[in-house]
N, C-alpha and C. Protein backbone atom coordinates (compact mmCIF):
# COMPACT_ATOMS: atom_id res chain seq x y z
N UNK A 1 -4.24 -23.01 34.09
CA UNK A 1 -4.92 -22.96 32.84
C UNK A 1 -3.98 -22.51 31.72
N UNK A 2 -4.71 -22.73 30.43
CA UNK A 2 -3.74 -21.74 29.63
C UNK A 2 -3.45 -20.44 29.79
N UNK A 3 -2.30 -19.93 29.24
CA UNK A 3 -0.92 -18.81 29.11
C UNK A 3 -0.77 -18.56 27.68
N UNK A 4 -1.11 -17.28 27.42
CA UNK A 4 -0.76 -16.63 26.31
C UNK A 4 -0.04 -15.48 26.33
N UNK A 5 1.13 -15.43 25.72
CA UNK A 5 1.45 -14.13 25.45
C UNK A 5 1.53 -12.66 25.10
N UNK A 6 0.64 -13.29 23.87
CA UNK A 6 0.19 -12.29 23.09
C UNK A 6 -1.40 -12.83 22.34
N UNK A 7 -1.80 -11.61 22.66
CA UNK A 7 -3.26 -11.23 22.53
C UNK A 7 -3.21 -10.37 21.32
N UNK A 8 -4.14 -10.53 19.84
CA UNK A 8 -4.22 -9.68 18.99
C UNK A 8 -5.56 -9.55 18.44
N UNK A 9 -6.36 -8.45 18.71
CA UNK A 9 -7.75 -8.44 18.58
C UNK A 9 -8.14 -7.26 18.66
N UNK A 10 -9.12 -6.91 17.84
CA UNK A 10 -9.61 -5.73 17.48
C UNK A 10 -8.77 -4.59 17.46
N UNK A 11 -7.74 -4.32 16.67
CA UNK A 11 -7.20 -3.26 16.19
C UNK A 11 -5.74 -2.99 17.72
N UNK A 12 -5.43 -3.77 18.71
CA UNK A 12 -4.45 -3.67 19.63
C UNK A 12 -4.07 -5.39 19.80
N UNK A 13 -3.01 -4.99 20.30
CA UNK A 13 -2.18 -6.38 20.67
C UNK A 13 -1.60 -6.16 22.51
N UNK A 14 -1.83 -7.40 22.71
CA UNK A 14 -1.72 -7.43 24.34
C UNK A 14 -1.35 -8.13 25.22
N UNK A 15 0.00 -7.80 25.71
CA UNK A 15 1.30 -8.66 25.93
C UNK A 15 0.88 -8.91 27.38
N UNK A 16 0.46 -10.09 27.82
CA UNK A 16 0.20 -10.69 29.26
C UNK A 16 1.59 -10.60 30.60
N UNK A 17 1.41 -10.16 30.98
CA UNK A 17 2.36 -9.94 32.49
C UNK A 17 3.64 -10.87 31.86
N UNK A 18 4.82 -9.77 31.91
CA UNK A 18 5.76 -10.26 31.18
C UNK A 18 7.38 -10.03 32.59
N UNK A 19 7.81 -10.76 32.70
CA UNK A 19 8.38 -11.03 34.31
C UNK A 19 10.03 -11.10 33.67
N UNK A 20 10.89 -10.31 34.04
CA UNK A 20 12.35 -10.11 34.26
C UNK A 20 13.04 -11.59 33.90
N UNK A 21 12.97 -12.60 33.16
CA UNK A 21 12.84 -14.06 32.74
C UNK A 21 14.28 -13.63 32.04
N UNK A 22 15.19 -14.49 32.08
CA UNK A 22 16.13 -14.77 31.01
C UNK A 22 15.86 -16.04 29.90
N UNK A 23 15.65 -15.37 28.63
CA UNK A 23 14.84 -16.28 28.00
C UNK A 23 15.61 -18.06 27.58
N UNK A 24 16.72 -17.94 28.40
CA UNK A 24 17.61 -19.30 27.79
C UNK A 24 17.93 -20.11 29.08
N UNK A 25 17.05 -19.71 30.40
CA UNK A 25 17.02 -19.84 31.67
C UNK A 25 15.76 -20.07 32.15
N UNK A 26 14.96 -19.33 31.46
CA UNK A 26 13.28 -18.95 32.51
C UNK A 26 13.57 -18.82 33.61
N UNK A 27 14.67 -18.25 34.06
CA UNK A 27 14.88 -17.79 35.81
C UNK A 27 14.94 -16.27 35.70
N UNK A 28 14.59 -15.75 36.50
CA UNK A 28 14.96 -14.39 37.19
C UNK A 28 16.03 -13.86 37.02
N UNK A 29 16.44 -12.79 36.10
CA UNK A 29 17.23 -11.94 36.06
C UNK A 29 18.41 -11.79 37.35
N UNK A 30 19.32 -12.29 37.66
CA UNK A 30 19.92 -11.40 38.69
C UNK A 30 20.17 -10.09 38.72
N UNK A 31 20.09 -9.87 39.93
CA UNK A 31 19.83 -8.25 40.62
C UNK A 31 19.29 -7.55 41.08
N UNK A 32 18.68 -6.10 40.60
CA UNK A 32 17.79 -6.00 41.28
C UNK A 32 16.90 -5.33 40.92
N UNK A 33 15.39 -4.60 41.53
CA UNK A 33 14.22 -4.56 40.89
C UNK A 33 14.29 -3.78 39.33
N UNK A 34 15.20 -3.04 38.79
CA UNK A 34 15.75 -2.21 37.63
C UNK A 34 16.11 -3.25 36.68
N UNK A 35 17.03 -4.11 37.45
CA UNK A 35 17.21 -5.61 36.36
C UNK A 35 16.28 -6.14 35.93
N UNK A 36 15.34 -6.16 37.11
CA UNK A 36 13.65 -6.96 36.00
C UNK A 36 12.91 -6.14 35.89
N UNK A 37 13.32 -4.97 35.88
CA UNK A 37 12.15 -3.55 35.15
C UNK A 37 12.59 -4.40 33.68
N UNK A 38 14.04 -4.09 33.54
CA UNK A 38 14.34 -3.65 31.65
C UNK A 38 14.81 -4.79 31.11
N UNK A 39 14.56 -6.05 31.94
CA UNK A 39 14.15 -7.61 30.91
C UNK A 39 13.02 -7.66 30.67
N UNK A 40 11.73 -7.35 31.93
CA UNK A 40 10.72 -7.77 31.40
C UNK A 40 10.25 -6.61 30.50
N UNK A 41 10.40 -5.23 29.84
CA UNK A 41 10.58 -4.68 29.06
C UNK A 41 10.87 -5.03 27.85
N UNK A 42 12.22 -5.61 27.60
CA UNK A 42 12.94 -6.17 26.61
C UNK A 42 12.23 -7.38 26.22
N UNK A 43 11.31 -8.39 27.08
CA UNK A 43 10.64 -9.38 26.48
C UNK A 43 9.31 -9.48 26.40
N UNK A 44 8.59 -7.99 26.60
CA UNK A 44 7.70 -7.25 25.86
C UNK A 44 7.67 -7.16 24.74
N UNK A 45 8.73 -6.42 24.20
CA UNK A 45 9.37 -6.45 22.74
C UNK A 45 9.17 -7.17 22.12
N UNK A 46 10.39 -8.09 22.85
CA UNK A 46 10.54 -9.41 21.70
C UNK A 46 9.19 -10.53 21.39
N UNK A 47 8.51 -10.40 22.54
CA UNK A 47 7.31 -10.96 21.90
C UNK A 47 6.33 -10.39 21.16
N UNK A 48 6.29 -9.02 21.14
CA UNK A 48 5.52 -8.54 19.96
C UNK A 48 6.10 -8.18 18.56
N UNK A 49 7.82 -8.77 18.82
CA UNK A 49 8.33 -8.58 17.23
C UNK A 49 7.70 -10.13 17.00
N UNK A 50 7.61 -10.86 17.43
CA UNK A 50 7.38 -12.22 16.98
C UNK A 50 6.06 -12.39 16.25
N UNK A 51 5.60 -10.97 16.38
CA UNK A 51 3.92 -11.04 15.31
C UNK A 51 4.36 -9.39 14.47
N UNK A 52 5.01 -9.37 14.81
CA UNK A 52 6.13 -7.66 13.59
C UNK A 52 5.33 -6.52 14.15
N UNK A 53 4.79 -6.66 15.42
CA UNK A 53 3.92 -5.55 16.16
C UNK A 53 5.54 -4.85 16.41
N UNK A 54 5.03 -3.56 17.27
CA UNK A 54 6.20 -2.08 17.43
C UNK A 54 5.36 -1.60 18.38
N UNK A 55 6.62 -1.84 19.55
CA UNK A 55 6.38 -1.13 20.82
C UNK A 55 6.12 0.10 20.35
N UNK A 56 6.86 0.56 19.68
CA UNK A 56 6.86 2.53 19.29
C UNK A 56 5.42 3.12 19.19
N UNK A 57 4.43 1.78 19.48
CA UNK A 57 2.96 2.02 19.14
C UNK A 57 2.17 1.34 20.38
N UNK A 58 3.23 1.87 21.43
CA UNK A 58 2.38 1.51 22.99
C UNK A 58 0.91 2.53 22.98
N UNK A 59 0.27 2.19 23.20
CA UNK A 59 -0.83 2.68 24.38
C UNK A 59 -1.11 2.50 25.72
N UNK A 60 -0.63 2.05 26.58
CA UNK A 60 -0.66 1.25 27.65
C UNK A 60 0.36 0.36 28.35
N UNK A 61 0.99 1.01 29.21
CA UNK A 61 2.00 0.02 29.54
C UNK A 61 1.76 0.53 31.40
N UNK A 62 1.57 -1.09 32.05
CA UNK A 62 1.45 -1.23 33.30
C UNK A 62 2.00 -2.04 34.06
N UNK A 63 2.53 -1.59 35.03
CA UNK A 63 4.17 -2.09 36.00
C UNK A 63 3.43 -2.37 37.22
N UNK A 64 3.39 -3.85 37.65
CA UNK A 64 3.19 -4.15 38.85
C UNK A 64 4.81 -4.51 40.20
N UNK A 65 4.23 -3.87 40.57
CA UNK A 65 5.53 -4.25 41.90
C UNK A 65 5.20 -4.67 43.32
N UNK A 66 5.40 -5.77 43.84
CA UNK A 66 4.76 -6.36 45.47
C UNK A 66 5.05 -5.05 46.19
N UNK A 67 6.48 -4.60 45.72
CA UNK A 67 7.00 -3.86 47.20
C UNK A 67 6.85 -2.50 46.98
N UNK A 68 6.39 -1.72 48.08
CA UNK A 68 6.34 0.17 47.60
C UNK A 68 7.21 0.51 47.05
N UNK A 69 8.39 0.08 47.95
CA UNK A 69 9.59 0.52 47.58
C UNK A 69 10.15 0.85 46.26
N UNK A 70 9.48 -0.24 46.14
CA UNK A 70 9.96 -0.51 44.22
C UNK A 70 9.15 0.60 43.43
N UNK A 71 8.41 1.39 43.77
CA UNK A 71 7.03 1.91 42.83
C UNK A 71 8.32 2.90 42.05
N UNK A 72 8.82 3.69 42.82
CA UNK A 72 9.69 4.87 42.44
C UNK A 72 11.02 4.66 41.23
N UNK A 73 11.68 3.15 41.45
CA UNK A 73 12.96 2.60 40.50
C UNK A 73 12.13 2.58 39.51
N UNK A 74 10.75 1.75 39.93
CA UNK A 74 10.30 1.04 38.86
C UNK A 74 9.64 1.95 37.62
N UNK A 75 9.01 3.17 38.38
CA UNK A 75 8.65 3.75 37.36
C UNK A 75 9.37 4.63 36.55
N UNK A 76 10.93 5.19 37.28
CA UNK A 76 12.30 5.55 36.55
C UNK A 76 12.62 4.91 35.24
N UNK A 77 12.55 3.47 35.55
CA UNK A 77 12.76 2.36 34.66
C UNK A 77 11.90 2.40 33.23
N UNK A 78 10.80 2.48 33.69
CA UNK A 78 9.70 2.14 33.20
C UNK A 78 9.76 3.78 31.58
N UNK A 79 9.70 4.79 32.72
CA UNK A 79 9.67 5.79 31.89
C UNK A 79 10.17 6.28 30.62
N UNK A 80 11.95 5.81 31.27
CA UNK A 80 12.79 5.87 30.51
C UNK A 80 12.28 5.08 29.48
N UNK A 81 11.86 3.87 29.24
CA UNK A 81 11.77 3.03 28.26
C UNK A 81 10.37 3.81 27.29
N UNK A 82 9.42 3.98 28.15
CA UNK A 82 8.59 5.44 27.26
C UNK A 82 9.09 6.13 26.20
N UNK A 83 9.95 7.18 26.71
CA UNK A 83 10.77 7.66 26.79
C UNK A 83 11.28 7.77 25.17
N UNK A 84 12.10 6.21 25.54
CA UNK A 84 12.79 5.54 24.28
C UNK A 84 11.66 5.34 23.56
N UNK A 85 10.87 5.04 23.30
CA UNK A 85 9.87 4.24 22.63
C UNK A 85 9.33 5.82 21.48
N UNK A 86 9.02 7.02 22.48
CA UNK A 86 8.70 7.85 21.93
C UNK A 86 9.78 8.69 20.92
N UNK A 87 11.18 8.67 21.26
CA UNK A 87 12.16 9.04 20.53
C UNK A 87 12.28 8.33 18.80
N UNK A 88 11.80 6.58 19.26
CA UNK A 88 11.89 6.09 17.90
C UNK A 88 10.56 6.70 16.86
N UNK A 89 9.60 7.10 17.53
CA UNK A 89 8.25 6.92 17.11
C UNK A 89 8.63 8.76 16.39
N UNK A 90 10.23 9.09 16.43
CA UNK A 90 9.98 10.38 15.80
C UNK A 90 9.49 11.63 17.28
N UNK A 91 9.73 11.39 18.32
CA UNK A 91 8.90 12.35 18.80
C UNK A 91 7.82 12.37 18.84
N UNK A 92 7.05 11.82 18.49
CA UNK A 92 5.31 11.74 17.88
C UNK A 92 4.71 11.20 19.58
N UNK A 93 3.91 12.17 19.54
CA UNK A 93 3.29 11.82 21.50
C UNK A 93 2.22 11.02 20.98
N UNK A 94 1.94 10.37 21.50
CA UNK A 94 0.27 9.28 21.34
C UNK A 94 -0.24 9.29 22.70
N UNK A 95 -1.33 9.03 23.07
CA UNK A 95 -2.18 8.78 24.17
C UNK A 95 -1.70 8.10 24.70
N UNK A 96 -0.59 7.41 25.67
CA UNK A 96 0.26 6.36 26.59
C UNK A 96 -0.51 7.02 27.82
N UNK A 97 -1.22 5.72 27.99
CA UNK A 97 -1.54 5.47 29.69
C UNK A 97 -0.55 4.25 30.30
N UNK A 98 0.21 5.38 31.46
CA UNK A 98 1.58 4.63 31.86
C UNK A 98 0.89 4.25 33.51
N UNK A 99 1.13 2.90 34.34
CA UNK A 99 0.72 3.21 35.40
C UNK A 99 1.61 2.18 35.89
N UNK A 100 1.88 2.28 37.48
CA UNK A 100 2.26 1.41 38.47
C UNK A 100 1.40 1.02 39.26
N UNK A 101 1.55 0.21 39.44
CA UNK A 101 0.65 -0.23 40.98
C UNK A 101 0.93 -1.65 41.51
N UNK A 102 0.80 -1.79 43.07
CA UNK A 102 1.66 -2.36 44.18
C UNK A 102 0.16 -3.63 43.89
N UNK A 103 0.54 -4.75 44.24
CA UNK A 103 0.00 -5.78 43.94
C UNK A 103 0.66 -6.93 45.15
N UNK A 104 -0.32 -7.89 45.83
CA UNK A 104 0.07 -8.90 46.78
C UNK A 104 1.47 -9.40 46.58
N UNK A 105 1.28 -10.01 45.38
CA UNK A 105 2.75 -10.98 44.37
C UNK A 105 2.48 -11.07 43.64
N UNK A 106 3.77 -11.64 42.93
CA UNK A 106 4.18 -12.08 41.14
C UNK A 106 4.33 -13.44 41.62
N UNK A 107 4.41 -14.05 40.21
CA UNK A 107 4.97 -15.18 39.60
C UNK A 107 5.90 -15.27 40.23
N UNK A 108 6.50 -16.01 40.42
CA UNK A 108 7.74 -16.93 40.07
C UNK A 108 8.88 -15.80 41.33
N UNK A 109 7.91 -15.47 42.52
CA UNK A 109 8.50 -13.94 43.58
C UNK A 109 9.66 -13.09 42.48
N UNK A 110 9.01 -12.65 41.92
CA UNK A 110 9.57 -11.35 40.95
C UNK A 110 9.07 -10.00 41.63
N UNK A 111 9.77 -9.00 41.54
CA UNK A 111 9.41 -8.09 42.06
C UNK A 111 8.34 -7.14 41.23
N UNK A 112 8.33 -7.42 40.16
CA UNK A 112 8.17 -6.51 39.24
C UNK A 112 7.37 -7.30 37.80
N UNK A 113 6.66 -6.80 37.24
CA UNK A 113 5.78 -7.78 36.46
C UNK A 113 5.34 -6.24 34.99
N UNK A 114 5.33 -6.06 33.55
CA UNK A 114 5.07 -5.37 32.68
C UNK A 114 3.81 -6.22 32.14
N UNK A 115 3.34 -5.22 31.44
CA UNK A 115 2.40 -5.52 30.86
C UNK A 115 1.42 -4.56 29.94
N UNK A 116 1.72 -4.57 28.52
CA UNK A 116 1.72 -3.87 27.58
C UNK A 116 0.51 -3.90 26.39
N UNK A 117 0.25 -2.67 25.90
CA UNK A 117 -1.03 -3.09 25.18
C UNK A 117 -0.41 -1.99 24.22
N UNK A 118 -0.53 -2.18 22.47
CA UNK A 118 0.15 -1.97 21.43
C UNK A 118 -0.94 -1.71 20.19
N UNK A 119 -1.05 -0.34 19.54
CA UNK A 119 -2.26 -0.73 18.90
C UNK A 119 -1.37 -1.29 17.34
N UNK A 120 -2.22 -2.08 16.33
CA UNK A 120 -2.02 -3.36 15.78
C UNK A 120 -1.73 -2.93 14.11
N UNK A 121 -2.72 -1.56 14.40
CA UNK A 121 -2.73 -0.96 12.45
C UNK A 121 -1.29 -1.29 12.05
N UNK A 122 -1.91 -1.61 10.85
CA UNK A 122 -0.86 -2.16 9.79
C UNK A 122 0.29 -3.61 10.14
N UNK A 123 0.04 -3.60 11.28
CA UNK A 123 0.60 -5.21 11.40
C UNK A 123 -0.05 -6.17 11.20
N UNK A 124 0.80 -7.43 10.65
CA UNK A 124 0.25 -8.80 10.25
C UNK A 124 -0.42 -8.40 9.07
N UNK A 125 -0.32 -7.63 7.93
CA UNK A 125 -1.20 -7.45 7.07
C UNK A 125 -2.23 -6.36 6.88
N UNK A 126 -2.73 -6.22 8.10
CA UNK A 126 -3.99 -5.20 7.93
C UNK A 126 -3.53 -3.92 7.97
């Protein structure tokens, strides 16, 4: 069916399962599960600069991984990028519900799958 990226509705924006992709490839990052923690991170981003949304205004960011193994890199990964997000935002803490969780499979056998929700004030106009 259809695939959207980005979701913008009622006051948040909402970046659909976003997968370790090299965007001039659509293949899989080489390496390993940390490599497609902080692409599919990075093309979180870039698809919500493409509507002038700002991660720095996460609410929600959720990391799927097939393998257990992965729960622990992934959420290292994951944090850090929090982390960052909160440093730009000034320090300023907001309500971030951060979660992992182990899932059958991904797309395209990725280990690792993001998926981000951004609230919207003052972007695009409003």
């Amino acid at each position: 069916g259809p695939y959207c990226q980005l979701t913008v509705g009622a006051g948040t924006g909402f970046v659909a399962g976003s997968l370790g992709l090299v965007p001039h490839t659509m293949r899989l990052v080489d390496g390993d599960v940390g490599a497609q923690t902080r692409l599919a991170l990075r093309n979180c981003v870039a698809v919500l600069q493409g509507l002038s949304l700002d991660a720095t205004r996460a609410l929600r960011l959720v990391m799927y991984v097939v393998h257990a193994e992965h729960m622990a890199p992934v959420h290292d990964e994951a944090l850090a990028w929090v982390r960052r997000q909160t440093r730009e935002r000034g320090g300023t803490a907001t309500a971030l519900q951060f979660l992992v969780l182990q899932v059958g499979a991904l797309p395209m056998g990725a280990l690792v799958e993001a998926q981000l929700e951004v609230a919207e004030t003052q972007a695009l106009g409003r």
